[in-house]
C-alpha atoms as a PDB file:
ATOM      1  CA  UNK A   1      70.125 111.846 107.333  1.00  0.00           C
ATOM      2  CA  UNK A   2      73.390 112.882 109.476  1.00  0.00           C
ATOM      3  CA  UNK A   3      73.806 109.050 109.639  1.00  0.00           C
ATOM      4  CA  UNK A   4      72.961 107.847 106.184  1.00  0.00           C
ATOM      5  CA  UNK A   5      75.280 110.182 104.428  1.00  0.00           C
ATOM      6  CA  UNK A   6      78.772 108.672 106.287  1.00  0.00           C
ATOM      7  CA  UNK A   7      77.091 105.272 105.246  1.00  0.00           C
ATOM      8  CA  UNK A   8      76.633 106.097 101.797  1.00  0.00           C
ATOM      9  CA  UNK A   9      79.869 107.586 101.033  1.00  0.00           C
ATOM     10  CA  UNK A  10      80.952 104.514 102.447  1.00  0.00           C
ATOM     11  CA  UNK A  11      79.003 102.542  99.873  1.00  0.00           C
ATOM     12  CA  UNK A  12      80.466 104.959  97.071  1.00  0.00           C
ATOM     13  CA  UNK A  13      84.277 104.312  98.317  1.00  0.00           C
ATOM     14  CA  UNK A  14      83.712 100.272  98.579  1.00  0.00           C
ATOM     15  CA  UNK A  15      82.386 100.577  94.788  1.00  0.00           C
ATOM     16  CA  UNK A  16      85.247 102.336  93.707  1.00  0.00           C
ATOM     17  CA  UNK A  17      87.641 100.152  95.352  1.00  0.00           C
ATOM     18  CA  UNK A  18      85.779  97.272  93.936  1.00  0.00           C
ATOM     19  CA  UNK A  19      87.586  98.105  90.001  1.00  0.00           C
ATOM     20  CA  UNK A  20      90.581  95.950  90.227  1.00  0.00           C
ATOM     21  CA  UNK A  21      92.501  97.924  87.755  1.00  0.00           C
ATOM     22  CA  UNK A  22      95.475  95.378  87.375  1.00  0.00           C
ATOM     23  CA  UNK A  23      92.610  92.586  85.713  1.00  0.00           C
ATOM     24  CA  UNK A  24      91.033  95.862  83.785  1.00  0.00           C
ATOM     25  CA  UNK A  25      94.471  97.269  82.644  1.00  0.00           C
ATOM     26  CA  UNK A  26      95.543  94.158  81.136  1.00  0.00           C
ATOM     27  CA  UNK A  27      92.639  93.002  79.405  1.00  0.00           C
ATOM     28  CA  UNK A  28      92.778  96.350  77.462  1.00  0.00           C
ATOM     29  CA  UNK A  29      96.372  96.049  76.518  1.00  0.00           C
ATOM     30  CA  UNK A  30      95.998  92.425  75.703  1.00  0.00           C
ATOM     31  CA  UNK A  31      97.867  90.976  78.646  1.00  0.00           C
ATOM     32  CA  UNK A  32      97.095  87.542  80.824  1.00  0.00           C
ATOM     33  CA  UNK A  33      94.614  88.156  83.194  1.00  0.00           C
ATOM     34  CA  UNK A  34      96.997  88.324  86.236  1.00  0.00           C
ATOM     35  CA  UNK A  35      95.268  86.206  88.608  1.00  0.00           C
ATOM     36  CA  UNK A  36      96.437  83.573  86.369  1.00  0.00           C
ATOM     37  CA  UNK A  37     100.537  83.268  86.959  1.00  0.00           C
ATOM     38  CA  UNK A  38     102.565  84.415  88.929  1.00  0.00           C
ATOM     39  CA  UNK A  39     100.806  84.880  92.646  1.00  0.00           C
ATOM     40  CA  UNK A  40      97.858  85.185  91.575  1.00  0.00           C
ATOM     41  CA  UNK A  41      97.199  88.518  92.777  1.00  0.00           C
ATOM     42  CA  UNK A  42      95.401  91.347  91.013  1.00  0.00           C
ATOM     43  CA  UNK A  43      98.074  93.904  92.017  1.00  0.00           C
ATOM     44  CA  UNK A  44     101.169  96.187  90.526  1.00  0.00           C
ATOM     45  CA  UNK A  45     103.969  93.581  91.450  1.00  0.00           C
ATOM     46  CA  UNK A  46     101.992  90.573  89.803  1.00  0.00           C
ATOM     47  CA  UNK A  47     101.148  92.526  86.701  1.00  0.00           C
ATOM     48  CA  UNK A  48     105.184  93.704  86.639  1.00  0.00           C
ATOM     49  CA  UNK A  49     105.722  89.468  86.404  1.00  0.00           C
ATOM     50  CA  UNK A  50     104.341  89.963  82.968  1.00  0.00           C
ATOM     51  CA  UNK A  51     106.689  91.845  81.818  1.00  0.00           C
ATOM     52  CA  UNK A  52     105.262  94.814  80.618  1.00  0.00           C
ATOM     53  CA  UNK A  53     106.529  97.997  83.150  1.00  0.00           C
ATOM     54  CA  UNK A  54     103.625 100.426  81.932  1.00  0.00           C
ATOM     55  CA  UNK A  55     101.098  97.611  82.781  1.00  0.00           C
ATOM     56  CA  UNK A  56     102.415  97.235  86.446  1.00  0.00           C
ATOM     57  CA  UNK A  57     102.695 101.618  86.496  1.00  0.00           C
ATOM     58  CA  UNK A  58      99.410 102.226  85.462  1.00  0.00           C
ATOM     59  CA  UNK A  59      98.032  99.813  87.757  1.00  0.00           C
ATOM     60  CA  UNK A  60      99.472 100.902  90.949  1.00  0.00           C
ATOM     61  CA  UNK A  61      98.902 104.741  90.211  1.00  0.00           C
ATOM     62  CA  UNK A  62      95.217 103.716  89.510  1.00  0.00           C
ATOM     63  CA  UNK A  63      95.504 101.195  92.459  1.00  0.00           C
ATOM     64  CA  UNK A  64      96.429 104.195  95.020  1.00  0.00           C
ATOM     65  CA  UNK A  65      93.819 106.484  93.067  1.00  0.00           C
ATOM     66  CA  UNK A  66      90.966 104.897  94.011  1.00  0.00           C
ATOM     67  CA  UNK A  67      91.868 104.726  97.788  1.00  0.00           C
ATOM     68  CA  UNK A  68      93.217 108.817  97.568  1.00  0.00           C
ATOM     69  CA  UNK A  69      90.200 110.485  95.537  1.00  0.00           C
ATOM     70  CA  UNK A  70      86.994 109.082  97.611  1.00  0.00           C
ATOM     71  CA  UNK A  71      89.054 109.967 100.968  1.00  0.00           C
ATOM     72  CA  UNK A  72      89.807 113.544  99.397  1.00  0.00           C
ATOM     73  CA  UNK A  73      86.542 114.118  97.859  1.00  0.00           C
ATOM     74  CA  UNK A  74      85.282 113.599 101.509  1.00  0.00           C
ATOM     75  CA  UNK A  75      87.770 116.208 103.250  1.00  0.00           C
ATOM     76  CA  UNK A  76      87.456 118.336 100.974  1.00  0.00           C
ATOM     77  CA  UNK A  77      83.454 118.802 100.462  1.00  0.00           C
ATOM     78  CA  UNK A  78      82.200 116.512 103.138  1.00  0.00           C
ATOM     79  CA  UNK A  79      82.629 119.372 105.878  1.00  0.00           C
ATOM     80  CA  UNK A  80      79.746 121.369 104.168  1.00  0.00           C
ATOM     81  CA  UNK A  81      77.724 118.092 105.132  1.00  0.00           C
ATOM     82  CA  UNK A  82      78.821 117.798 108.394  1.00  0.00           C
ATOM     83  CA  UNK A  83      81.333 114.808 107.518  1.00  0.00           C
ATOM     84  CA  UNK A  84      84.956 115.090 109.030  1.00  0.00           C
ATOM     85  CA  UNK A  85      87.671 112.644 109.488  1.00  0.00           C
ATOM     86  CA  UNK A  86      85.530 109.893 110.917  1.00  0.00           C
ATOM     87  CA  UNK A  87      84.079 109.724 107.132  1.00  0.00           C
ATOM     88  CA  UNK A  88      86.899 110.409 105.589  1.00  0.00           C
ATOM     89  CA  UNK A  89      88.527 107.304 107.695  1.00  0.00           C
ATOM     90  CA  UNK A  90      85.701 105.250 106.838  1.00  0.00           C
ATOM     91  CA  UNK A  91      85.453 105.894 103.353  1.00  0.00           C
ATOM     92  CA  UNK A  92      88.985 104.874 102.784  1.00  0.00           C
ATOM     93  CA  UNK A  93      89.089 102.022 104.675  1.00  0.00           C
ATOM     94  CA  UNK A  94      85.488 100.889 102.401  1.00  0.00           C
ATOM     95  CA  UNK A  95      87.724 101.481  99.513  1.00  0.00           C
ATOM     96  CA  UNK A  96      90.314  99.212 100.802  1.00  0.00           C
ATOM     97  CA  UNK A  97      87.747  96.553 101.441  1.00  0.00           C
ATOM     98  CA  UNK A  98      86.557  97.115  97.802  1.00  0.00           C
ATOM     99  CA  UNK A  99      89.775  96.438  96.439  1.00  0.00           C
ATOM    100  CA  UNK A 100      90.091  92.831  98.408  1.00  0.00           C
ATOM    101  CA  UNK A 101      86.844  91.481  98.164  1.00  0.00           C
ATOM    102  CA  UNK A 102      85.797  93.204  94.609  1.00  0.00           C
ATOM    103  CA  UNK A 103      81.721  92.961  94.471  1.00  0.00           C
ATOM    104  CA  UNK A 104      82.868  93.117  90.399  1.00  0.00           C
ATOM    105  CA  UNK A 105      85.050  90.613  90.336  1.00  0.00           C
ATOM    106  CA  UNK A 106      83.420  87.787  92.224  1.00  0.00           C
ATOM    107  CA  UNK A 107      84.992  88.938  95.324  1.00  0.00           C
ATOM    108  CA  UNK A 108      88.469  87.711  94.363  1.00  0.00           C
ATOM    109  CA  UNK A 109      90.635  90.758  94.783  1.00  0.00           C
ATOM    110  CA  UNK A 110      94.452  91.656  95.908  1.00  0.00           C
ATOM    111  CA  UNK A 111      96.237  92.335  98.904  1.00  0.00           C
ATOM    112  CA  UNK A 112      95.308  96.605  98.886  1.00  0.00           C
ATOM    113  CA  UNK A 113      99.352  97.717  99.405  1.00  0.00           C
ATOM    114  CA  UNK A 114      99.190 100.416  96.672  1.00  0.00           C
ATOM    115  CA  UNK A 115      94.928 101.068  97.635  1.00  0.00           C
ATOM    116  CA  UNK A 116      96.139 101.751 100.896  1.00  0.00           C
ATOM    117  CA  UNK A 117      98.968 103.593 100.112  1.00  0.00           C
ATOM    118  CA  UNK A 118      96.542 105.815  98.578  1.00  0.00           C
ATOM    119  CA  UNK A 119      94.082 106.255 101.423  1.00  0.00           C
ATOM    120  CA  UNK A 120      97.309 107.053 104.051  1.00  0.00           C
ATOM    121  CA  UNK A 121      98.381 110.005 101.335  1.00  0.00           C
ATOM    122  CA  UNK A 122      95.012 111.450 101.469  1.00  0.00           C
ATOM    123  CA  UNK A 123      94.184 111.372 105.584  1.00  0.00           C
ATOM    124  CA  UNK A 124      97.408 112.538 106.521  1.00  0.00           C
ATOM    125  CA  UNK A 125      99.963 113.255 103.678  1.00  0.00           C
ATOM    126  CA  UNK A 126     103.433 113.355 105.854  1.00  0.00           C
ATOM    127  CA  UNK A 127     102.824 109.726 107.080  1.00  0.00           C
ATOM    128  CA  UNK A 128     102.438 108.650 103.692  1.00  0.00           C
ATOM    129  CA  UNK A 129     105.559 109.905 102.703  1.00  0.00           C
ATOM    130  CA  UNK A 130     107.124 108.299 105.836  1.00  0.00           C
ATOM    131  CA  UNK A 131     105.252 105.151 104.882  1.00  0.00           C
ATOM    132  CA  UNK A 132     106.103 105.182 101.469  1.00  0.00           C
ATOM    133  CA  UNK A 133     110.052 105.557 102.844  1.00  0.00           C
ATOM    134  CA  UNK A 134     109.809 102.473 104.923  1.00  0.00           C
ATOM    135  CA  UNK A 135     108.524 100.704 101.735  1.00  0.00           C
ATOM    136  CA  UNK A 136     111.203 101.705  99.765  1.00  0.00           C
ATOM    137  CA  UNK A 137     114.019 101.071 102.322  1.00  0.00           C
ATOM    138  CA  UNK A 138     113.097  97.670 103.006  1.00  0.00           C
ATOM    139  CA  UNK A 139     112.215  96.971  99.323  1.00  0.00           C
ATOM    140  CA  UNK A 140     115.602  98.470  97.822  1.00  0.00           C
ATOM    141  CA  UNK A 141     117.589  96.211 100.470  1.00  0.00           C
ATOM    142  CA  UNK A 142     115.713  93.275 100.564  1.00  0.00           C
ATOM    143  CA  UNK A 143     114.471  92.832  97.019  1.00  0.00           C
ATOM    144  CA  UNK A 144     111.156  90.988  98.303  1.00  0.00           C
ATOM    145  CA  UNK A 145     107.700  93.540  97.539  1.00  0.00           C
ATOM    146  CA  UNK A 146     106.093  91.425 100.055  1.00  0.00           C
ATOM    147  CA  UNK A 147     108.356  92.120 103.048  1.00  0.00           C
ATOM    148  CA  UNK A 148     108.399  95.966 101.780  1.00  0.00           C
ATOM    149  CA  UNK A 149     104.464  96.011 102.316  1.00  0.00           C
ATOM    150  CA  UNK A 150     104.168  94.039 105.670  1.00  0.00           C
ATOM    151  CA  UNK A 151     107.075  96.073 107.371  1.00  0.00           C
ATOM    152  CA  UNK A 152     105.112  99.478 106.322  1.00  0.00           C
ATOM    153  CA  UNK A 153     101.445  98.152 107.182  1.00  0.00           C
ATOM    154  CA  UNK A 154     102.895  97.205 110.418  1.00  0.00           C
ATOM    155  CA  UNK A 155     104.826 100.706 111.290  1.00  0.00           C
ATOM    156  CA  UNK A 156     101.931 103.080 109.823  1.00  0.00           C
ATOM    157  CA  UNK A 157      99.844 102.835 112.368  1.00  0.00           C
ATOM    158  CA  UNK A 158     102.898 102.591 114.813  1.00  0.00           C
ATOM    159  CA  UNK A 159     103.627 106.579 113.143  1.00  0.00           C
ATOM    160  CA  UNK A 160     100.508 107.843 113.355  1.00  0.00           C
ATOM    161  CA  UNK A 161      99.542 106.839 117.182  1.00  0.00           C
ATOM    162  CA  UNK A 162     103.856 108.053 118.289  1.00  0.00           C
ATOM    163  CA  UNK A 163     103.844 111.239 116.622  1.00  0.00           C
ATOM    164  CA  UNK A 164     100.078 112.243 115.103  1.00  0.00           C
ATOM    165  CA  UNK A 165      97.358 110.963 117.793  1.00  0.00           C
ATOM    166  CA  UNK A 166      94.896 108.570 117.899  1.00  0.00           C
ATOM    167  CA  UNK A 167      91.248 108.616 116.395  1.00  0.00           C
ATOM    168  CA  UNK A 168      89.681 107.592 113.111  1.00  0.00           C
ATOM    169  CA  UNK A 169      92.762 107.373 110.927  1.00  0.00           C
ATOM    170  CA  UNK A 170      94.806 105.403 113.724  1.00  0.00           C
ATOM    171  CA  UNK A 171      91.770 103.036 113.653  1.00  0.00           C
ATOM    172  CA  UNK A 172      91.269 102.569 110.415  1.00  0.00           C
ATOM    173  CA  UNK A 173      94.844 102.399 109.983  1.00  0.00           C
ATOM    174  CA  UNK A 174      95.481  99.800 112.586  1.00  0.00           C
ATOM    175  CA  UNK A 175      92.528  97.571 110.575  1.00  0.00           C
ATOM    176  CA  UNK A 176      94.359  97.807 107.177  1.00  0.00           C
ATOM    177  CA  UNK A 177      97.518  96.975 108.517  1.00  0.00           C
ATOM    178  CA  UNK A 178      96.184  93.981 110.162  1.00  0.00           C
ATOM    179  CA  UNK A 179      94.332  92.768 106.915  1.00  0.00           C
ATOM    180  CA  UNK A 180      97.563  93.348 104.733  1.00  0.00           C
ATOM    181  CA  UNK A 181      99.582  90.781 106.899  1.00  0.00           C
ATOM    182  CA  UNK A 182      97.044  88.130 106.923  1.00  0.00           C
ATOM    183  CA  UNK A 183      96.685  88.765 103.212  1.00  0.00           C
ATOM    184  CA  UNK A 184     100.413  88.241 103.191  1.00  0.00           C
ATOM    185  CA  UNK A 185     100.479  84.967 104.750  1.00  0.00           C
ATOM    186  CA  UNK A 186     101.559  83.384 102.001  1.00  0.00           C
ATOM    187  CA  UNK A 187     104.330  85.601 101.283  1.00  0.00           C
ATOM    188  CA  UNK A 188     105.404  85.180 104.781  1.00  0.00           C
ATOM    189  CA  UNK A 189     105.724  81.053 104.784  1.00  0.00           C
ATOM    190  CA  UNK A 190     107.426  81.649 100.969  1.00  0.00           C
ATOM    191  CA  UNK A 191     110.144  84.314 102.952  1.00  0.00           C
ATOM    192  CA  UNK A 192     110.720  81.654 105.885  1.00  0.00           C
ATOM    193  CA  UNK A 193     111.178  79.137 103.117  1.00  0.00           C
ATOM    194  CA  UNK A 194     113.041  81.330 101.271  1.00  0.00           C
ATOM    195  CA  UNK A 195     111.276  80.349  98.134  1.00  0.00           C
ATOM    196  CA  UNK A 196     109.306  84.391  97.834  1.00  0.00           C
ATOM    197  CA  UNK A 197     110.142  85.727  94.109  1.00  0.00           C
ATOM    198  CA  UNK A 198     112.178  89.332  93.850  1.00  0.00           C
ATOM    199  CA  UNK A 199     110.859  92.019  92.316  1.00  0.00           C
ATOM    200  CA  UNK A 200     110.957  92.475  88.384  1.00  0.00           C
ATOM    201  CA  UNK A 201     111.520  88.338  88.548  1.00  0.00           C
ATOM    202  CA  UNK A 202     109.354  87.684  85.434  1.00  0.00           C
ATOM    203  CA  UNK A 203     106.805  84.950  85.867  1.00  0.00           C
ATOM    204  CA  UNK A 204     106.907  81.996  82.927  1.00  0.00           C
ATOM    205  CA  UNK A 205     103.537  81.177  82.626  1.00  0.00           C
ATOM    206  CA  UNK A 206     102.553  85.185  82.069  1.00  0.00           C
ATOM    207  CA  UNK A 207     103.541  84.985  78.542  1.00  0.00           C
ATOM    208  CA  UNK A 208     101.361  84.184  75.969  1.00  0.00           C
ATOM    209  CA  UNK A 209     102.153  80.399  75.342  1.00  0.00           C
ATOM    210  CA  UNK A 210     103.925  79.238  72.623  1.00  0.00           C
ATOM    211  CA  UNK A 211     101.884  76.338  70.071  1.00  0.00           C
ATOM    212  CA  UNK A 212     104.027  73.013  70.126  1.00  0.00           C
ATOM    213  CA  UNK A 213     105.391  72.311  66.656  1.00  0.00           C
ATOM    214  CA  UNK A 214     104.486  68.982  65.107  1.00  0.00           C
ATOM    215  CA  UNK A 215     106.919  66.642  63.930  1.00  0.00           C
ATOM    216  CA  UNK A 216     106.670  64.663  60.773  1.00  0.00           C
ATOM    217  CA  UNK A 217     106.478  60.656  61.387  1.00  0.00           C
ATOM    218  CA  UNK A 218     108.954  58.733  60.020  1.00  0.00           C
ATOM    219  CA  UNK A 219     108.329  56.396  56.896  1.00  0.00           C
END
């Protein structure tokens, strides 16, 4: 039982991490189904390529949601169970899966920055802020979301091991990070190419398109 339980809630977090809001959250306010301009990814900064800011907000606070509440649902009742951190490490890092390979959405699911932004908030709240710091730092100068992400997936683990300690949250943390660059590889030959798109740069083919007009033939 003591071993099905950190299984299960594993199960439970994948699920939830599985609703890829950004394809949910524009279906119900009419909007392209993201995975169809822009990058192609069913995230916050592809959704913002449409155009429509709420869109892009509600799907990265929903985005980081379902990575925060499994992880704090564990820590906070899981104890009574006998589930600590290890759980609570696992269960995010199930939720992070969930949100890449999406058993709902044919396993075609986004890159997990704002997911895993989520799950770093809930295990240790002070290196998410820290996190979230580098991500704005390097996003404010640099313009590029993509660079942003990689440079904080690649120094949260980096904070955790120099000033937490290691364990379960390093580990999980150190697997994340790992998966966000290669899901970035893309991004990372269009940066060296310097072809990557800015943030807010709208994406053409996210707007509705427009019906050619016919033209009368001549007598």
């Amino acid at each position: 039982m003591q071993t099905a339980l950190p299984l299960l809630a594993a199960v439970v977090g994948y699920l939830i991490g599985s609703l890829s809001f950004a394809v949910i959250i524009s279906r119900v306010m009419g909007l392209s189904d993201p995975r169809s301009y822009g990058s192609g990814n069913p995230g916050a900064t592809n959704v913002l390529r449409s155009g429509n800011k709420a869109a892009a907000i509600l799907t990265l606070v929903f985005d980081a949601l379902k990575g925060y509440l499994p992880v704090l649902a564990v820590l906070i009742w899981g104890p009574r169970f006998g589930l600590g951190e290890g759980t609570a490490a696992l269960v995010g890092l199930a939720a992070f899966l969930g949100h890449l390979w999406p058993v709902f959405f044919r396993f075609q699911g986004g890159k997990g920055v704002a997911t895993a932004a989520g799950v770093i908030f809930a295990l240790n709240p002070l290196l998410g802020v820290a996190t979230l710091a580098t991500w704005v730092i390097i996003a404010w100068f640099s313009r590029y979301s993509s660079l942003a992400a990689i440079v904080s997936a690649a120094f949260a683990p980096m904070y955790q091991l120099l000033i937490w300690e290691a364990g379960p949250t390093a580990l999980a943390l150190i697997i994340m990070g790992l998966l966000l660059v290669w899901r970035h590889q893309g991004n990372i030959k269009k940066l060296l190419a310097g072809t990557e798109s800015k943030l807010g740069a709208k994406a053409a083919s996210a707007s509705h398109p427009v019906k050619p007009t016919k033209t009368r033939k001549k007598p």
